[in-house]
PDB file of N, CA and C in Angstrom:
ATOM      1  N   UNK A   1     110.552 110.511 100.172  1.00  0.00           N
ATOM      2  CA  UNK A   1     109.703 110.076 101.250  1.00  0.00           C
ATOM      3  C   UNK A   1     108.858 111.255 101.713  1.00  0.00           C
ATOM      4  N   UNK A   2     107.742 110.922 101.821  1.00  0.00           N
ATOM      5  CA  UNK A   2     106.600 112.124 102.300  1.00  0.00           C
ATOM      6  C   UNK A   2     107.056 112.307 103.884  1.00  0.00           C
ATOM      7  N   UNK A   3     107.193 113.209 104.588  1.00  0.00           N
ATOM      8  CA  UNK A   3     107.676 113.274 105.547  1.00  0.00           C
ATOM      9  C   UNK A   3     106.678 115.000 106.359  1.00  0.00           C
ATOM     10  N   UNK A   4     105.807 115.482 105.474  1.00  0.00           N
ATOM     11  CA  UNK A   4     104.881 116.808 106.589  1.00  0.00           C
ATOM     12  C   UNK A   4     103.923 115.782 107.239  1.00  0.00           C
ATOM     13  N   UNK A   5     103.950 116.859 108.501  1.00  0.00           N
ATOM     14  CA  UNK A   5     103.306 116.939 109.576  1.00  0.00           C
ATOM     15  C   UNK A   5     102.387 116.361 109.130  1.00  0.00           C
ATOM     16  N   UNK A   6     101.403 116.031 110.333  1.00  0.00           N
ATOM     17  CA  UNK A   6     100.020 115.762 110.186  1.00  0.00           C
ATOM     18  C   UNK A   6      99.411 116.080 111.372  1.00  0.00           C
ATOM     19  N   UNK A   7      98.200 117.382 111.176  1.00  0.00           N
ATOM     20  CA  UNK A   7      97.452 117.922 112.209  1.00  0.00           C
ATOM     21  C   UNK A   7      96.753 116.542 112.940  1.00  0.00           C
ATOM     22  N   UNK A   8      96.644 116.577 114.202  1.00  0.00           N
ATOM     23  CA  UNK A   8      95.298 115.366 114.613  1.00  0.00           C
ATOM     24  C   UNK A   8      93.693 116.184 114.145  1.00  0.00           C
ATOM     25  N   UNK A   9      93.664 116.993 114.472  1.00  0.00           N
ATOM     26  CA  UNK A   9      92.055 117.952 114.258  1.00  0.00           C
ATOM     27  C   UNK A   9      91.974 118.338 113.407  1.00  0.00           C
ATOM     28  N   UNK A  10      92.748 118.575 112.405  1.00  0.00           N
ATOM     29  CA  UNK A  10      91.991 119.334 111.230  1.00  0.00           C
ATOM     30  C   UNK A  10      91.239 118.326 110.495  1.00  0.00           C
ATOM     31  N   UNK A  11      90.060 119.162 109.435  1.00  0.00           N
ATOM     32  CA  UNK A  11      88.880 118.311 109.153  1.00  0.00           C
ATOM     33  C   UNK A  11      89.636 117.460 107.745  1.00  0.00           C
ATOM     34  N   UNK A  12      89.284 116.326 107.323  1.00  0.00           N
ATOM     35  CA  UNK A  12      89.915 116.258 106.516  1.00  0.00           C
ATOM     36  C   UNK A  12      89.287 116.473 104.663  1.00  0.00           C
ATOM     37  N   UNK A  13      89.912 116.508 103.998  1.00  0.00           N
ATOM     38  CA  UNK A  13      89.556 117.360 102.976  1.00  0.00           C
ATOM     39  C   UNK A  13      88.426 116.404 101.924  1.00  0.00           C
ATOM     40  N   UNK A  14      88.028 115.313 102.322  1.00  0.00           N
ATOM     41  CA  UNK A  14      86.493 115.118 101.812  1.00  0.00           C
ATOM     42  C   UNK A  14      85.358 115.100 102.483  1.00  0.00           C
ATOM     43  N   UNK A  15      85.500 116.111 103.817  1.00  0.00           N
ATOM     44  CA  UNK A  15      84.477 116.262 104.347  1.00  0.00           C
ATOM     45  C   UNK A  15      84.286 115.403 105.234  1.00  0.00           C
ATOM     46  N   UNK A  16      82.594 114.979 105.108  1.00  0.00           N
ATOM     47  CA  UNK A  16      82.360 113.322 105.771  1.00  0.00           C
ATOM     48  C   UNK A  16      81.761 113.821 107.250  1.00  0.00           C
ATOM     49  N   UNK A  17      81.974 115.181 107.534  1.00  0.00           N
ATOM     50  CA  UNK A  17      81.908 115.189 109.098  1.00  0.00           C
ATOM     51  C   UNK A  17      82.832 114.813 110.036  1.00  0.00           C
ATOM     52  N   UNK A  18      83.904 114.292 109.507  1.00  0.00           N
ATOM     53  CA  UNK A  18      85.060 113.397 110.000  1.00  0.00           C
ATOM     54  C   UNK A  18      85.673 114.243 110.612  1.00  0.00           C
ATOM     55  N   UNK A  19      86.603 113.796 112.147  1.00  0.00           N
ATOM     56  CA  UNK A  19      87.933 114.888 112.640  1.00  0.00           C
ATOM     57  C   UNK A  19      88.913 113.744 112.308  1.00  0.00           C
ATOM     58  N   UNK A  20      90.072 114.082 111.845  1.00  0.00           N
ATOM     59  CA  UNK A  20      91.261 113.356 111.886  1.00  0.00           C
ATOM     60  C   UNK A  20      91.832 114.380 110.903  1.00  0.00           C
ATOM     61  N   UNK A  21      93.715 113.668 110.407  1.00  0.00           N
ATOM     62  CA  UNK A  21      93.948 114.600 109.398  1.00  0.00           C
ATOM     63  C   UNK A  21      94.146 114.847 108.390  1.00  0.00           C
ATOM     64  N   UNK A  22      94.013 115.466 107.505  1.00  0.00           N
ATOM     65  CA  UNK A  22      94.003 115.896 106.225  1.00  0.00           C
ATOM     66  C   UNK A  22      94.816 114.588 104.999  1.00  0.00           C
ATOM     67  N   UNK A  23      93.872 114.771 104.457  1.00  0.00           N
ATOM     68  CA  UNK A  23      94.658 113.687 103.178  1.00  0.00           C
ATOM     69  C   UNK A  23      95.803 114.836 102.577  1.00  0.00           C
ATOM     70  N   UNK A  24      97.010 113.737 102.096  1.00  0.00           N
ATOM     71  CA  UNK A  24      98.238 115.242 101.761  1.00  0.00           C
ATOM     72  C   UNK A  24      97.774 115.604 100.526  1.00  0.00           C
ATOM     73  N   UNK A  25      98.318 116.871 100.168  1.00  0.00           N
ATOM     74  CA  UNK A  25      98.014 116.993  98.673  1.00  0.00           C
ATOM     75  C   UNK A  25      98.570 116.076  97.852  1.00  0.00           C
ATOM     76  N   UNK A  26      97.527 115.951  96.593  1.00  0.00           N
ATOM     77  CA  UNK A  26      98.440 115.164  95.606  1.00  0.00           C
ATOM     78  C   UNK A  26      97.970 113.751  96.006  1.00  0.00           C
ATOM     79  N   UNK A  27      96.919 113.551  97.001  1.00  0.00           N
ATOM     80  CA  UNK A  27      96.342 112.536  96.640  1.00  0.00           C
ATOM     81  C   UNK A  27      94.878 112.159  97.086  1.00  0.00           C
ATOM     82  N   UNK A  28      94.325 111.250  96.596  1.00  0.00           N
ATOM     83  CA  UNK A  28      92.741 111.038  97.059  1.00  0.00           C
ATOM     84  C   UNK A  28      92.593 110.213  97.968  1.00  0.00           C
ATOM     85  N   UNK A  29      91.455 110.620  98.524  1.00  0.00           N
ATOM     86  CA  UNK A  29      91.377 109.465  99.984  1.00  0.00           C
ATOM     87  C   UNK A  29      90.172 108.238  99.355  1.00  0.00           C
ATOM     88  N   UNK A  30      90.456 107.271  99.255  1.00  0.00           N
ATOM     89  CA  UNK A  30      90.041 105.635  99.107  1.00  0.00           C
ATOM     90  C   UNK A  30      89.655 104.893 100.149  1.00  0.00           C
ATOM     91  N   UNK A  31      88.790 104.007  99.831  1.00  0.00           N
ATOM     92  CA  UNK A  31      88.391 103.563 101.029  1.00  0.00           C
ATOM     93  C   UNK A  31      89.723 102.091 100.682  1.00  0.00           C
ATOM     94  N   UNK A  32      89.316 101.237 101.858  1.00  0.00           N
ATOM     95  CA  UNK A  32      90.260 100.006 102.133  1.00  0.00           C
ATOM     96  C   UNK A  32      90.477  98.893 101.297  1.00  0.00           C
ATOM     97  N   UNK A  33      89.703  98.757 100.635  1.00  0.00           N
ATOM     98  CA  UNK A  33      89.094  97.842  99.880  1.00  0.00           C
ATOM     99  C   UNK A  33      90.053  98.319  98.533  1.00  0.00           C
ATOM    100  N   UNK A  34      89.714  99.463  98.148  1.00  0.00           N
ATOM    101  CA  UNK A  34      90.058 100.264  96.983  1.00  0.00           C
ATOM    102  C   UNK A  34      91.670 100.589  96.781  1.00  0.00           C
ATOM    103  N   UNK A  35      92.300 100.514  98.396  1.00  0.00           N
ATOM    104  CA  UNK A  35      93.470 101.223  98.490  1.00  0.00           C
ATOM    105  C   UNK A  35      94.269  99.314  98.266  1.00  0.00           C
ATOM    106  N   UNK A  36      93.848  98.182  98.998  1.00  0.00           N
ATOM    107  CA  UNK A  36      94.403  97.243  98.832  1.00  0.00           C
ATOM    108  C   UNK A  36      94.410  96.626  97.497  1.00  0.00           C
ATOM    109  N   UNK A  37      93.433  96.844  96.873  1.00  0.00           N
ATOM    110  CA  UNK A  37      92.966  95.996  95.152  1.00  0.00           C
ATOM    111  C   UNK A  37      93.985  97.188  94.324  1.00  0.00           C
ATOM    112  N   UNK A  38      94.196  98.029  94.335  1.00  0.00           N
ATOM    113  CA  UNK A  38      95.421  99.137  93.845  1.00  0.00           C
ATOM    114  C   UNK A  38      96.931  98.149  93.931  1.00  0.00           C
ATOM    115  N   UNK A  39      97.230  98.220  95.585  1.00  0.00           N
ATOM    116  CA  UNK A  39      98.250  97.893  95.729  1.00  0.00           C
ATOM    117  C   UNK A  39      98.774  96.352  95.333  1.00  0.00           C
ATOM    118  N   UNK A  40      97.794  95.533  95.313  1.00  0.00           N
ATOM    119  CA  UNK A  40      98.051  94.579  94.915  1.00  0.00           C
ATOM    120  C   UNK A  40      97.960  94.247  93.069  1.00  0.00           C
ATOM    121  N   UNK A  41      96.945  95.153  92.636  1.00  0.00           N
ATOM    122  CA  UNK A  41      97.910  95.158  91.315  1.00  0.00           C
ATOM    123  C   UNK A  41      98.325  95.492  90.374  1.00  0.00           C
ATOM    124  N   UNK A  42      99.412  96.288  91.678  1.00  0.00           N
ATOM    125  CA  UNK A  42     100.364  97.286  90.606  1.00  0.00           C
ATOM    126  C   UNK A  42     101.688  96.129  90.653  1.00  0.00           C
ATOM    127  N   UNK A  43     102.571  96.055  89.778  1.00  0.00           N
ATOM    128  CA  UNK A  43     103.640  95.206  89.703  1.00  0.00           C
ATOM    129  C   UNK A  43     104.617  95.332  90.491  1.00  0.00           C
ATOM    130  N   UNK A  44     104.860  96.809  91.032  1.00  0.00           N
ATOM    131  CA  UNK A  44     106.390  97.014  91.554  1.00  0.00           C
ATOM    132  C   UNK A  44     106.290  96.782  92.815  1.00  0.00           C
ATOM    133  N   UNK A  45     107.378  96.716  93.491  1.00  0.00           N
ATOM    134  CA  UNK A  45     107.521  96.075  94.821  1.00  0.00           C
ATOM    135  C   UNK A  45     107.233  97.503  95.961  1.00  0.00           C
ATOM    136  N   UNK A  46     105.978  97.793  96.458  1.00  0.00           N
ATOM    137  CA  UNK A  46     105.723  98.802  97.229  1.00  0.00           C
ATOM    138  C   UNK A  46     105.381  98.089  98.649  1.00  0.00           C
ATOM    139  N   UNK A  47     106.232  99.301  99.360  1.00  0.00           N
ATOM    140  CA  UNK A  47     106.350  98.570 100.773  1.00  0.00           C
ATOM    141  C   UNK A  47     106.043  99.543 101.824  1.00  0.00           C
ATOM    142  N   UNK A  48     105.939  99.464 102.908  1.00  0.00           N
ATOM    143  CA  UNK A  48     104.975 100.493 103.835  1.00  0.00           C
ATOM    144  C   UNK A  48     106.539 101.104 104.296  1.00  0.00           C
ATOM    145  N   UNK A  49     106.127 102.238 104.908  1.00  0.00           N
ATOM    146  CA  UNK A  49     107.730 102.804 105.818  1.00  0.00           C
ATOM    147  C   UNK A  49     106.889 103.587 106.742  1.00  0.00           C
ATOM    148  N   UNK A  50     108.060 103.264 108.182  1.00  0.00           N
ATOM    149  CA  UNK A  50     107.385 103.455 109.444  1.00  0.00           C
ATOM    150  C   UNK A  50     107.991 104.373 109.726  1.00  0.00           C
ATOM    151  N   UNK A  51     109.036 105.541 109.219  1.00  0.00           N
ATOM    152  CA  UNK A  51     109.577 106.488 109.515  1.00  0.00           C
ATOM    153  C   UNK A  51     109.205 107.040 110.437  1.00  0.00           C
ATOM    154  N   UNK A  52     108.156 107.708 110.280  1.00  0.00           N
ATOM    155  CA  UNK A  52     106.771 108.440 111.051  1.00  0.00           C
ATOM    156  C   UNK A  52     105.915 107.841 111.901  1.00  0.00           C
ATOM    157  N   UNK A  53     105.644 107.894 113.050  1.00  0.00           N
ATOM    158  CA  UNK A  53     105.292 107.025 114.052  1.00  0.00           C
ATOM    159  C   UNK A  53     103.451 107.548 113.650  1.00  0.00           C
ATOM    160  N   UNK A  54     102.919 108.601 113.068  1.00  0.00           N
ATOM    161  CA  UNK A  54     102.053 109.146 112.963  1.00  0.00           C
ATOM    162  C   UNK A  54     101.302 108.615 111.796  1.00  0.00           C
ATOM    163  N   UNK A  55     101.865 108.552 110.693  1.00  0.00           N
ATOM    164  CA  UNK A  55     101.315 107.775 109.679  1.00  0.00           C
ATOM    165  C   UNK A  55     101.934 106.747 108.785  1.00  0.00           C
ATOM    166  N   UNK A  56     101.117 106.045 107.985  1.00  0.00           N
ATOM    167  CA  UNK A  56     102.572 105.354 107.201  1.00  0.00           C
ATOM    168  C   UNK A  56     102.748 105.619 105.400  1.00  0.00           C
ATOM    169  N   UNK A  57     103.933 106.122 105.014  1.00  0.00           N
ATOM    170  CA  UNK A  57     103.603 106.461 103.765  1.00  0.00           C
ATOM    171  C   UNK A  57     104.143 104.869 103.025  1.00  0.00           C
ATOM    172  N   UNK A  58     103.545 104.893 101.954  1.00  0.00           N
ATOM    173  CA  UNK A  58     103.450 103.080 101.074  1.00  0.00           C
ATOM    174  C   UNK A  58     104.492 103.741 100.063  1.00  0.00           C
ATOM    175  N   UNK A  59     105.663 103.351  99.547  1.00  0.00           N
ATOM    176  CA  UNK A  59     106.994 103.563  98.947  1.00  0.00           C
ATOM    177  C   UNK A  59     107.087 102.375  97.972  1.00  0.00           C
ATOM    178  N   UNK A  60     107.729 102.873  96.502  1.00  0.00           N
ATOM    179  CA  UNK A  60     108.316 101.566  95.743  1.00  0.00           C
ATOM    180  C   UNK A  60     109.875 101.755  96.269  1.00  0.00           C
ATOM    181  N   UNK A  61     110.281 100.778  95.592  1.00  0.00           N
ATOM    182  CA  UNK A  61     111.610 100.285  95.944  1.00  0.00           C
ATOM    183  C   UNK A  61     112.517 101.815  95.542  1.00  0.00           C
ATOM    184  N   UNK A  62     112.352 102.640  94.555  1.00  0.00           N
ATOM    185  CA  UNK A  62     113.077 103.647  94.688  1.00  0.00           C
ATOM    186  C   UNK A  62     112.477 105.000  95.447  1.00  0.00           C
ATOM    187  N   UNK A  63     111.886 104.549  96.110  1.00  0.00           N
ATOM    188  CA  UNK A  63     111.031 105.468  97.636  1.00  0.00           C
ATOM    189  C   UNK A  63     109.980 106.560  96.727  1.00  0.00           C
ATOM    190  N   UNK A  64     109.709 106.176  95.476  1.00  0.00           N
ATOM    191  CA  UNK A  64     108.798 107.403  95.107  1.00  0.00           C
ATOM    192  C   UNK A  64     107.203 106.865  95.779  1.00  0.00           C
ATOM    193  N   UNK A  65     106.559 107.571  96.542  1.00  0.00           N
ATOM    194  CA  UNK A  65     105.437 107.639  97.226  1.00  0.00           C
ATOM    195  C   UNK A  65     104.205 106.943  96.484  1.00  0.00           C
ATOM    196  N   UNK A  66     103.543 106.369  96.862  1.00  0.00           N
ATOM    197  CA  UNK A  66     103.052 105.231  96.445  1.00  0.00           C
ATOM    198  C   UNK A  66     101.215 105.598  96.955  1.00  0.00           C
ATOM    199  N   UNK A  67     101.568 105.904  97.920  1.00  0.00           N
ATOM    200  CA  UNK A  67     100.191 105.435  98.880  1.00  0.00           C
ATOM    201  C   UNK A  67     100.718 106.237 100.647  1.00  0.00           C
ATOM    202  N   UNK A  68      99.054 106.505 101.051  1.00  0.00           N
ATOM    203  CA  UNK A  68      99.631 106.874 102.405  1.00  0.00           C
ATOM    204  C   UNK A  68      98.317 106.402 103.092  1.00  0.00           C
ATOM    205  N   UNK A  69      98.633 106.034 104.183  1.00  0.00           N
ATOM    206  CA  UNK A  69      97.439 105.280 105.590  1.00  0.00           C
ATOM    207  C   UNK A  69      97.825 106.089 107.010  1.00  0.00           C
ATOM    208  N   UNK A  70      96.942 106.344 107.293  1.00  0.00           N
ATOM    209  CA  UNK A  70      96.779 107.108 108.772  1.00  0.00           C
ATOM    210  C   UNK A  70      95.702 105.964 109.515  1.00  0.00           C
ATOM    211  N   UNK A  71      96.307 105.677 110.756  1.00  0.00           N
ATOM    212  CA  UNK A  71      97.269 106.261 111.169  1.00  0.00           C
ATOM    213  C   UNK A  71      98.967 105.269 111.104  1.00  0.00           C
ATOM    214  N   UNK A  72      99.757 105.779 111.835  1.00  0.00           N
ATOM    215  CA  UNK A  72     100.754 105.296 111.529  1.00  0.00           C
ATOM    216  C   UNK A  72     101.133 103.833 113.126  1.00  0.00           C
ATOM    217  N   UNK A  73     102.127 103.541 113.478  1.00  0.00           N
ATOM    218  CA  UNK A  73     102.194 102.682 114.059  1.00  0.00           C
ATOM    219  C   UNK A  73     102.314 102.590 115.276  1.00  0.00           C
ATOM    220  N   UNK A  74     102.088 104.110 115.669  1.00  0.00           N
ATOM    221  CA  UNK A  74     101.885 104.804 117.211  1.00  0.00           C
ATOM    222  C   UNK A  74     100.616 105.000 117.780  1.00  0.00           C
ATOM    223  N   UNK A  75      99.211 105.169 116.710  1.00  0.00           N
ATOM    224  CA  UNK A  75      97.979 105.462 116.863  1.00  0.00           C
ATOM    225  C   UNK A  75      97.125 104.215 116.052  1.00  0.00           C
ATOM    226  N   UNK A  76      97.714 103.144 116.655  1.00  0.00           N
ATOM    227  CA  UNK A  76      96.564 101.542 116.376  1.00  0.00           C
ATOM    228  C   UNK A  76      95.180 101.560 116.260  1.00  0.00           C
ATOM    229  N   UNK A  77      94.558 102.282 117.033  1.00  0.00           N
ATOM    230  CA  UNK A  77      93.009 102.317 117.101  1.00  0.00           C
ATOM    231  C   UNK A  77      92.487 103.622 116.593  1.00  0.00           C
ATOM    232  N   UNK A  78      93.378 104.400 116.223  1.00  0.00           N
ATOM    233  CA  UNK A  78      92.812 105.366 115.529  1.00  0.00           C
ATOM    234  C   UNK A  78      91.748 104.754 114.372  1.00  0.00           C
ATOM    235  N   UNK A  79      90.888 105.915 114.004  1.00  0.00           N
ATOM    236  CA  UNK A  79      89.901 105.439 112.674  1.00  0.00           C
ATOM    237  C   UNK A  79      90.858 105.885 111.131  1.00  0.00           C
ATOM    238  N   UNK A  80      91.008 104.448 110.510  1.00  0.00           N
ATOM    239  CA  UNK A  80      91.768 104.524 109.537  1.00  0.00           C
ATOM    240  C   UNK A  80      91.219 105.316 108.195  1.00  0.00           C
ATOM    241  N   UNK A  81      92.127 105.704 107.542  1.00  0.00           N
ATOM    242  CA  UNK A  81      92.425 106.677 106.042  1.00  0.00           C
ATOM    243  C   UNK A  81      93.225 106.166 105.193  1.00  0.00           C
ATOM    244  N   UNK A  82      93.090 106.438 104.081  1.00  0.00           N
ATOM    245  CA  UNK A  82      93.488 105.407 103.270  1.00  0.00           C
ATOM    246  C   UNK A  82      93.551 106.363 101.791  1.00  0.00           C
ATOM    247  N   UNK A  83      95.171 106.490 101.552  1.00  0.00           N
ATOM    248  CA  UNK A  83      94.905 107.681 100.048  1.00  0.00           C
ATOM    249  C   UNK A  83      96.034 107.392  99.085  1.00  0.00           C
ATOM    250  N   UNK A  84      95.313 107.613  97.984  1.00  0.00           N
ATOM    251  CA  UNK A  84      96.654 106.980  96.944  1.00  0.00           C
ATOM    252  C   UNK A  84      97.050 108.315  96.031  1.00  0.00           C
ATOM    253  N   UNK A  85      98.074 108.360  95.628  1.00  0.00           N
ATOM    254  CA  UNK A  85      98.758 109.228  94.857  1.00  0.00           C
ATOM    255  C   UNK A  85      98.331 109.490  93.415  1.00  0.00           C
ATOM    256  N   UNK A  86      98.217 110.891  93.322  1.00  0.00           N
ATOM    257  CA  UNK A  86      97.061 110.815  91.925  1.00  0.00           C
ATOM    258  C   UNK A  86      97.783 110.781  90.741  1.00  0.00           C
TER     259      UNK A  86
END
């Protein structure tokens, strides 16, 4: 389970002009569209985990990291991010 921090301010790493935080390493940031047409079709059963009130990392059934969305289920109106595992 991906479990580092996540700055609120740091810029995040495709630029954009954007403040929020950093996509983790090890994966690319996608837009919504891109991150859902992925998840839907890949075969294995990947499921969101709310561990982290800050973001949510997307897990298959044997928790290897899948996908990650900022923000997590504490920051609703935050402006969403969206990154899949390369």
């Amino acid at each position: 389970m991906y479990t580092a921090p996540v700055a609120r301010n740091d810029s995040c790493t495709n630029g954009g002009g954007r403040t929020g935080p950093n996509v983790p390493a090890g994966f690319r940031e996608v837009t919504k569209d891109e991150f859902f047409a992925a998840l839907y079709s890949d075969p294995r059963d990947i499921m969101p985990s709310n561990v982290n009130p800050n973001f949510t990392s997307w897990e298959t059934k044997r928790r290897e990291v899948w996908g990650w969305t900022y923000p997590g289920w504490k920051n609703p109106r935050e402006e969403k991010i969206f990154a899949l595992k390369l």
